[in-house]
PDB file of N, CA and C in Angstrom:
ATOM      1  N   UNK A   1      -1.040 -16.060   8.784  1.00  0.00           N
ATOM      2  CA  UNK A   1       0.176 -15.279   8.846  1.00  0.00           C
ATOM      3  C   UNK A   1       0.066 -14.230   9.942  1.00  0.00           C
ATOM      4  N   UNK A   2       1.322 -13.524  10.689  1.00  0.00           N
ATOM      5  CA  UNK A   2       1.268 -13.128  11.608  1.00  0.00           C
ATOM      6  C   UNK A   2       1.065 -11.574  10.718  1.00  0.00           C
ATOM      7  N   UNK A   3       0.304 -11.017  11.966  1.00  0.00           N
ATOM      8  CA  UNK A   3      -0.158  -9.412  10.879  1.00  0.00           C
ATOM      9  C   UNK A   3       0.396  -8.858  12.175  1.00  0.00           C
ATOM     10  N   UNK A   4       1.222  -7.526  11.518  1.00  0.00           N
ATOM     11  CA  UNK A   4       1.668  -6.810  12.416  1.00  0.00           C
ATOM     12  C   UNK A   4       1.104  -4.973  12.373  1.00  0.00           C
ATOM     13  N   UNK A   5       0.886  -4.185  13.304  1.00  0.00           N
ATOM     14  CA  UNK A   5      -0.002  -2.752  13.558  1.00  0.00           C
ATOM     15  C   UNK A   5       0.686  -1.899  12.720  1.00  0.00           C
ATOM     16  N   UNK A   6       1.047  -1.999  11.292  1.00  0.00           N
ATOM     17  CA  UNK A   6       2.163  -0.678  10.774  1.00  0.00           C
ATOM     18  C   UNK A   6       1.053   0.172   9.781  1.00  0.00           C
ATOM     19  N   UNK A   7       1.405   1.203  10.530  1.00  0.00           N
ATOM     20  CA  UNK A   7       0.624   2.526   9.459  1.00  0.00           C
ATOM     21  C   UNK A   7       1.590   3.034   8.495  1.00  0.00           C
ATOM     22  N   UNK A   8       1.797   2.455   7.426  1.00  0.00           N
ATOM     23  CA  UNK A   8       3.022   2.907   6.105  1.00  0.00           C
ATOM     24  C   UNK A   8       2.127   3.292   4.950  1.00  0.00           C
ATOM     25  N   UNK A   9       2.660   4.189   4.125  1.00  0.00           N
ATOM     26  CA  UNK A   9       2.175   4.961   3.499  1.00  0.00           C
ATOM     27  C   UNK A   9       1.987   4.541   1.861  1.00  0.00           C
ATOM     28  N   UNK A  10       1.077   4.392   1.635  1.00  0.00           N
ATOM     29  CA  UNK A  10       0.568   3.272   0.563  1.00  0.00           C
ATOM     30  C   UNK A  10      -0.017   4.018  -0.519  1.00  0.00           C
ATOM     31  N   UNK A  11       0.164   4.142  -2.106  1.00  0.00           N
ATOM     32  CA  UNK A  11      -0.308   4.683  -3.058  1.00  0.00           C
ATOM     33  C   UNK A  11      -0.933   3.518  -3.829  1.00  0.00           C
ATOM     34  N   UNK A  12      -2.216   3.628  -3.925  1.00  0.00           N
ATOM     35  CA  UNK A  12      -3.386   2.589  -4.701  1.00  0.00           C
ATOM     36  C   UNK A  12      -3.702   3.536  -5.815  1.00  0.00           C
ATOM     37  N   UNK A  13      -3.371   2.622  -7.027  1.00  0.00           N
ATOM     38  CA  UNK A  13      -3.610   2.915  -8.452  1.00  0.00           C
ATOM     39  C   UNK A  13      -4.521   2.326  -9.351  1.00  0.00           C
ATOM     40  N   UNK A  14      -5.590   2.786 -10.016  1.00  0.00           N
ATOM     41  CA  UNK A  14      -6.359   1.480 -10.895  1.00  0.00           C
ATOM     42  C   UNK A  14      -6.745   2.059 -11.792  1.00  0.00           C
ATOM     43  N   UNK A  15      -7.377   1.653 -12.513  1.00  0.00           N
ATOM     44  CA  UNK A  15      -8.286   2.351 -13.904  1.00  0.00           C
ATOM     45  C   UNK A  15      -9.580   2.332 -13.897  1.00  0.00           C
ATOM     46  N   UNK A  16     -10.158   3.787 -13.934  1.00  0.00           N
ATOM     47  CA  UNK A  16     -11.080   3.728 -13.483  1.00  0.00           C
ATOM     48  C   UNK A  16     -12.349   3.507 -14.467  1.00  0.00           C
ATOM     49  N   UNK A  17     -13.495   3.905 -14.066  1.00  0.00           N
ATOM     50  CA  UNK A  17     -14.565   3.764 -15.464  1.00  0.00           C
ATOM     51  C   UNK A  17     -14.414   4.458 -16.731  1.00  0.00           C
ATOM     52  N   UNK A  18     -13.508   5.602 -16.461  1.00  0.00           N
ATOM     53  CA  UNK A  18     -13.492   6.180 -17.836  1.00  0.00           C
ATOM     54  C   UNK A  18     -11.670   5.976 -18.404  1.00  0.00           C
ATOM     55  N   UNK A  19     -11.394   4.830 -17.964  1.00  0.00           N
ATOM     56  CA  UNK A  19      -9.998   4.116 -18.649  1.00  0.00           C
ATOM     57  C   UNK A  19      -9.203   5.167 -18.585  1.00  0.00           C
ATOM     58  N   UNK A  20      -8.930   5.758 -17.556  1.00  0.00           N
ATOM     59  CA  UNK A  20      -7.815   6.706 -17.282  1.00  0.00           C
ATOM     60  C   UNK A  20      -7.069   6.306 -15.301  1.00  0.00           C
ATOM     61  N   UNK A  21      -6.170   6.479 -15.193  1.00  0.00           N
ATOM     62  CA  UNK A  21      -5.462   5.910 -13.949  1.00  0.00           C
ATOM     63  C   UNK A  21      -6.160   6.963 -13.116  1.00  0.00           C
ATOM     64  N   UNK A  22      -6.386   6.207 -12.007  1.00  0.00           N
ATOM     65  CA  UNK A  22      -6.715   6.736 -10.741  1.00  0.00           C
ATOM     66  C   UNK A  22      -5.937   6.819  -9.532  1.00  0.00           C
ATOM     67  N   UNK A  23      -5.666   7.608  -8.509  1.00  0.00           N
ATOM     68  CA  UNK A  23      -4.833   7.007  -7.789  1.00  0.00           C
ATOM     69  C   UNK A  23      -4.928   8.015  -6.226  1.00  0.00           C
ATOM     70  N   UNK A  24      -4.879   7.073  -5.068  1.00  0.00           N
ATOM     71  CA  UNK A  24      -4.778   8.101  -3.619  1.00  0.00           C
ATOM     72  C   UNK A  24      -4.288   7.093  -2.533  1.00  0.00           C
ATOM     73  N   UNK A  25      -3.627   7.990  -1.967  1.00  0.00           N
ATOM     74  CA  UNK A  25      -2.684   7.802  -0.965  1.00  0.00           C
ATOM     75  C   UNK A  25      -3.500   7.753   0.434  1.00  0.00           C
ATOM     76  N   UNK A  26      -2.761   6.828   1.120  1.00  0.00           N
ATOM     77  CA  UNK A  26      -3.615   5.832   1.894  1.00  0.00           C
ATOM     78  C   UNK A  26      -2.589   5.542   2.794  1.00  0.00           C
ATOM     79  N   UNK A  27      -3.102   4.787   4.502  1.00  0.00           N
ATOM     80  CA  UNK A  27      -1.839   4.552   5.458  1.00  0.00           C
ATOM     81  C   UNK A  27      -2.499   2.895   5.346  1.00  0.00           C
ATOM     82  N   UNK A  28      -1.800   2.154   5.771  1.00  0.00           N
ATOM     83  CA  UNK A  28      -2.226   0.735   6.159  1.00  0.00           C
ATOM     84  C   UNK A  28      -2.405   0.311   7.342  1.00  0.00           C
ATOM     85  N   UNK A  29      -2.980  -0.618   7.641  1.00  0.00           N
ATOM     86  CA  UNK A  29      -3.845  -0.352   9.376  1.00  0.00           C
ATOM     87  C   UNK A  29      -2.762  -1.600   9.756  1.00  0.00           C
ATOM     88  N   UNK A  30      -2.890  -2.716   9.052  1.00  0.00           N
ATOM     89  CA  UNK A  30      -2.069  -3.561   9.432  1.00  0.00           C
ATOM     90  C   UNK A  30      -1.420  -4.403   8.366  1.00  0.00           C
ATOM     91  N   UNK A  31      -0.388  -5.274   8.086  1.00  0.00           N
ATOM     92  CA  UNK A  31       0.054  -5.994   7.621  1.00  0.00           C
ATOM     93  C   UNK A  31       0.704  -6.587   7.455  1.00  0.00           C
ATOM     94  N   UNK A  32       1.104  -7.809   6.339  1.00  0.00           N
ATOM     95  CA  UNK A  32       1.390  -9.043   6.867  1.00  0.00           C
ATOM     96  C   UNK A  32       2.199  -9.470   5.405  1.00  0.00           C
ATOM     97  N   UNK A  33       2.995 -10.550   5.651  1.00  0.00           N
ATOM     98  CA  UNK A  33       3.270 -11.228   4.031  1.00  0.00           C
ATOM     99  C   UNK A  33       3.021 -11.271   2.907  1.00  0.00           C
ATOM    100  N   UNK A  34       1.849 -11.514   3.432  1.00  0.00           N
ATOM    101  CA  UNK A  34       0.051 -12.104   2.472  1.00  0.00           C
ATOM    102  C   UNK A  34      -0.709 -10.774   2.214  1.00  0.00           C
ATOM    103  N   UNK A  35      -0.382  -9.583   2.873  1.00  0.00           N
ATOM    104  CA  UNK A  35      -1.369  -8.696   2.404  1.00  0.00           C
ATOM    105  C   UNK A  35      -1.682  -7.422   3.031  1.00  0.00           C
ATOM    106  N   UNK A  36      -2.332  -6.509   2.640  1.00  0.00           N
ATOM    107  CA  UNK A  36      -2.056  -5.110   3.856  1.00  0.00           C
ATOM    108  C   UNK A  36      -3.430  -4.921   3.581  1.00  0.00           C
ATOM    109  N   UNK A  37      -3.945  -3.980   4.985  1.00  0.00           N
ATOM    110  CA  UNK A  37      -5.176  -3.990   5.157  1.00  0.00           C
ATOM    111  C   UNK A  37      -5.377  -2.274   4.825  1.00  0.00           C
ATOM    112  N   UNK A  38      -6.196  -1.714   4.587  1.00  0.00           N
ATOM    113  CA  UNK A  38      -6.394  -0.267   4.430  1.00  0.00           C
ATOM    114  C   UNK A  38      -7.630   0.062   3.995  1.00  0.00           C
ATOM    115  N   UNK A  39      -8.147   1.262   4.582  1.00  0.00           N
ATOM    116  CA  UNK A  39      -9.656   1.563   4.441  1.00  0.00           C
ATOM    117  C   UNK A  39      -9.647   2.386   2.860  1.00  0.00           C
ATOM    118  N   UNK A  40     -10.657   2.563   2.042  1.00  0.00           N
ATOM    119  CA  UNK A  40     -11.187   3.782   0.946  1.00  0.00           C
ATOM    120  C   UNK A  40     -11.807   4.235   1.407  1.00  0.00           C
ATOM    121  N   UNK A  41     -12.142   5.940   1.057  1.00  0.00           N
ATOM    122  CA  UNK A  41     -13.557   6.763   1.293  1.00  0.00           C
ATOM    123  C   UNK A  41     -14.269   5.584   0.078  1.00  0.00           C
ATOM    124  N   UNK A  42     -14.126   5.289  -0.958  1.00  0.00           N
ATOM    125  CA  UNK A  42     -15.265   4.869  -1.986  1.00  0.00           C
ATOM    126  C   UNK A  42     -14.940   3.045  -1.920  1.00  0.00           C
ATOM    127  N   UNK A  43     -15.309   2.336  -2.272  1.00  0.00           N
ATOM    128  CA  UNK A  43     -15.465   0.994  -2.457  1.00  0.00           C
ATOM    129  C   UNK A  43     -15.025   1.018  -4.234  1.00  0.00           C
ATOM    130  N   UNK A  44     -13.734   0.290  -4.059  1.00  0.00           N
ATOM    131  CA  UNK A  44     -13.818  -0.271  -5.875  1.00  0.00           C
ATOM    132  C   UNK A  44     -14.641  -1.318  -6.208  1.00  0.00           C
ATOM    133  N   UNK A  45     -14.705  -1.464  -7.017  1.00  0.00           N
ATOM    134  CA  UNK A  45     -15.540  -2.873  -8.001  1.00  0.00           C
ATOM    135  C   UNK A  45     -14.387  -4.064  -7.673  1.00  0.00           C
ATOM    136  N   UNK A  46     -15.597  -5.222  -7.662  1.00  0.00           N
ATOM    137  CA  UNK A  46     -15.099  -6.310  -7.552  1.00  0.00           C
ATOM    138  C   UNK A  46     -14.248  -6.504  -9.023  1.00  0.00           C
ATOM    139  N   UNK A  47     -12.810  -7.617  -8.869  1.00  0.00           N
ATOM    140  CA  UNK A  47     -12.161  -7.474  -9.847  1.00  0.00           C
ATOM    141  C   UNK A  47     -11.595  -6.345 -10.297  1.00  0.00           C
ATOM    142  N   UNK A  48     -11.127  -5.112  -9.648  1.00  0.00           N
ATOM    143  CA  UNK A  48     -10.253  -3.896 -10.280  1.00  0.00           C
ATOM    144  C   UNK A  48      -9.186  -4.578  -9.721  1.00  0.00           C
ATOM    145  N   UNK A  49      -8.289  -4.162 -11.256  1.00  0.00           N
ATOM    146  CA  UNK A  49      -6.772  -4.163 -10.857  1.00  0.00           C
ATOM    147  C   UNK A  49      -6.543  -2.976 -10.431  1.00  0.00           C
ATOM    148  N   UNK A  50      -5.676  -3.441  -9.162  1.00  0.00           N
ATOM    149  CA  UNK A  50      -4.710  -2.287  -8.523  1.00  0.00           C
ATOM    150  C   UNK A  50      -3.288  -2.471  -8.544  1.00  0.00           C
ATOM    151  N   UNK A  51      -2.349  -1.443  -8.387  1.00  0.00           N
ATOM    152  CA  UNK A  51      -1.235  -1.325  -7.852  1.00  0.00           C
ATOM    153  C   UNK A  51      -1.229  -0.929  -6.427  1.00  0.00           C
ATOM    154  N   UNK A  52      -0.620  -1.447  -5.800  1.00  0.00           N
ATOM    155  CA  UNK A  52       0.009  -0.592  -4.286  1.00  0.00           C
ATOM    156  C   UNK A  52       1.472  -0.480  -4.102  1.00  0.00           C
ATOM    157  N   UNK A  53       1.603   0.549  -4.286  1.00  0.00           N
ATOM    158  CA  UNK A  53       3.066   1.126  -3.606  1.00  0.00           C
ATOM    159  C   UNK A  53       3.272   1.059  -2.272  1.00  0.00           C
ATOM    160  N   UNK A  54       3.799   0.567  -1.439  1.00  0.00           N
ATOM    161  CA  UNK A  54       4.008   0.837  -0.106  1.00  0.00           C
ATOM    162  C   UNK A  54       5.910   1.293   0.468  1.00  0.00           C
ATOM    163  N   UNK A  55       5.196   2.176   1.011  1.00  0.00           N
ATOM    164  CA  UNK A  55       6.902   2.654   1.191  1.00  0.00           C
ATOM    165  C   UNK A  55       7.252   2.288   2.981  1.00  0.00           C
ATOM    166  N   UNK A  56       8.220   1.761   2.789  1.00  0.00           N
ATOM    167  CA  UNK A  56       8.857   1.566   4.509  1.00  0.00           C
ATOM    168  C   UNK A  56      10.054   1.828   4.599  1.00  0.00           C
ATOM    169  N   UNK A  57       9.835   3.012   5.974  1.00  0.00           N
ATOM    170  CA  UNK A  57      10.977   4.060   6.241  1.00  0.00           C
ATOM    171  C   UNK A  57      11.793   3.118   7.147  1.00  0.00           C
ATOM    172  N   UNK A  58      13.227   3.364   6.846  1.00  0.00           N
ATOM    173  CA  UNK A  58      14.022   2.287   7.120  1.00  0.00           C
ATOM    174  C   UNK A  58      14.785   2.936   8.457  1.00  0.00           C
ATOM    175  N   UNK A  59      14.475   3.881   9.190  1.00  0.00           N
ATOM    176  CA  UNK A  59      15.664   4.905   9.846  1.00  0.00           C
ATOM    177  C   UNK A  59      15.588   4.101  11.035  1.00  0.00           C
ATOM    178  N   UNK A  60      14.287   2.845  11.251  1.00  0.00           N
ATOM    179  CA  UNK A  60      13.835   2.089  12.407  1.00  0.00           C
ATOM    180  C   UNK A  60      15.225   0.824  12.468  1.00  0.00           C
ATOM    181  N   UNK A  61      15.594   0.498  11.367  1.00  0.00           N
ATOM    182  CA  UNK A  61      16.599  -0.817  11.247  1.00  0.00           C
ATOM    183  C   UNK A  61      18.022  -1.019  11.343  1.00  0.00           C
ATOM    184  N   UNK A  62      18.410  -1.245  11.721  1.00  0.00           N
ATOM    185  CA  UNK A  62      19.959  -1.084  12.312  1.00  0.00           C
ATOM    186  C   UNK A  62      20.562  -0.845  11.021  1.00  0.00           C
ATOM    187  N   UNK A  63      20.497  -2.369  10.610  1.00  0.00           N
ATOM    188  CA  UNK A  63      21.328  -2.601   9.370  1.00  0.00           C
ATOM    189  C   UNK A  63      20.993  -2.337   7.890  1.00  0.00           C
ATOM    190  N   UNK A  64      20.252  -1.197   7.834  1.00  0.00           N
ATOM    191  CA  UNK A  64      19.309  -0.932   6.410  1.00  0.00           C
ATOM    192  C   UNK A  64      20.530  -0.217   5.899  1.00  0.00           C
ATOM    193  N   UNK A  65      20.485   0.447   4.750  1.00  0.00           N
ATOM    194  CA  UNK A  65      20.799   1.134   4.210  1.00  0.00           C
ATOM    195  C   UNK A  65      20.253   1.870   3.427  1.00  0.00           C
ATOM    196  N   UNK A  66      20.323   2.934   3.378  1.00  0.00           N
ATOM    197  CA  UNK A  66      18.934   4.039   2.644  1.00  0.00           C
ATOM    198  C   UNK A  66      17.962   4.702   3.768  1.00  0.00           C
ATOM    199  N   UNK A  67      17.422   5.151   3.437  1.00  0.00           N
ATOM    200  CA  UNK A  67      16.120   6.240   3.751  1.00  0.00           C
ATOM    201  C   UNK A  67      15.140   5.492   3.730  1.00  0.00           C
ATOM    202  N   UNK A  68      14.430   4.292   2.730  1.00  0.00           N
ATOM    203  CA  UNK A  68      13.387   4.173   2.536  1.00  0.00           C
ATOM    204  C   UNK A  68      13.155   2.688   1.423  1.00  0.00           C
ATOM    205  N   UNK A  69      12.391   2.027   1.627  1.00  0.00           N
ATOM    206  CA  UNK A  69      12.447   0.651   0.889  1.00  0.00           C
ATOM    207  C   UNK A  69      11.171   0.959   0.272  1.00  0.00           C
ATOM    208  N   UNK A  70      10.860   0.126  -0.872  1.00  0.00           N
ATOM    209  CA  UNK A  70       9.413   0.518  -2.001  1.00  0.00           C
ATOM    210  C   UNK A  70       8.998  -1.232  -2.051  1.00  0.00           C
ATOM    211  N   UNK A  71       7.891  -1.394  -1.867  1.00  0.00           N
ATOM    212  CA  UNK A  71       7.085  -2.302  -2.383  1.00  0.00           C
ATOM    213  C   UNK A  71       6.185  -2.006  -3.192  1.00  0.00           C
ATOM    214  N   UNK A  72       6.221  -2.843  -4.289  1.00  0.00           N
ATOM    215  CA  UNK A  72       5.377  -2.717  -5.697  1.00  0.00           C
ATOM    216  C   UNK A  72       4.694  -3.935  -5.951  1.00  0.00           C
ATOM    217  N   UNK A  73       3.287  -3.723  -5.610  1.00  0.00           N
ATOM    218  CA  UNK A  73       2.314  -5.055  -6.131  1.00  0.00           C
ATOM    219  C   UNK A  73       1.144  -4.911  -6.457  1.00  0.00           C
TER     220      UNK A  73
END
């Protein structure tokens, strides 16, 4: 898939060792269909569920409407 250079502003959520939500805000280096790339200061465990929020500011698109679009996965 074609990966494209967007730094958008990404909230990663998981549960951490002591079963309480964790969560920090993060830019994405690049991404694509299939997936967004982004660094941690810490390394999660193999197998953590995450959420990522990614927000993309729409003021770039002709025909948007709104301020701002949310991806949730």
């Amino acid at each position: 898939m074609e990966r494209f250079d967007l730094k958008l502003p990404t909230w990663l959520t998981w549960t951490g060792m002591n079963k309480e939500y964790q969560s920090i805000e993060l830019l994405t280096s690049n991404i694509c269909a299939g997936g967004a790339y982004f660094k941690t200061e810490k390394p999660l465990s193999v197998e953590t569920d995450v959420k990522l929020d990614i927000i993309f500011p729409l003021d770039k698109f002709k025909n948007a409407k709104g301020k701002i679009s949310h991806i949730e996965a």
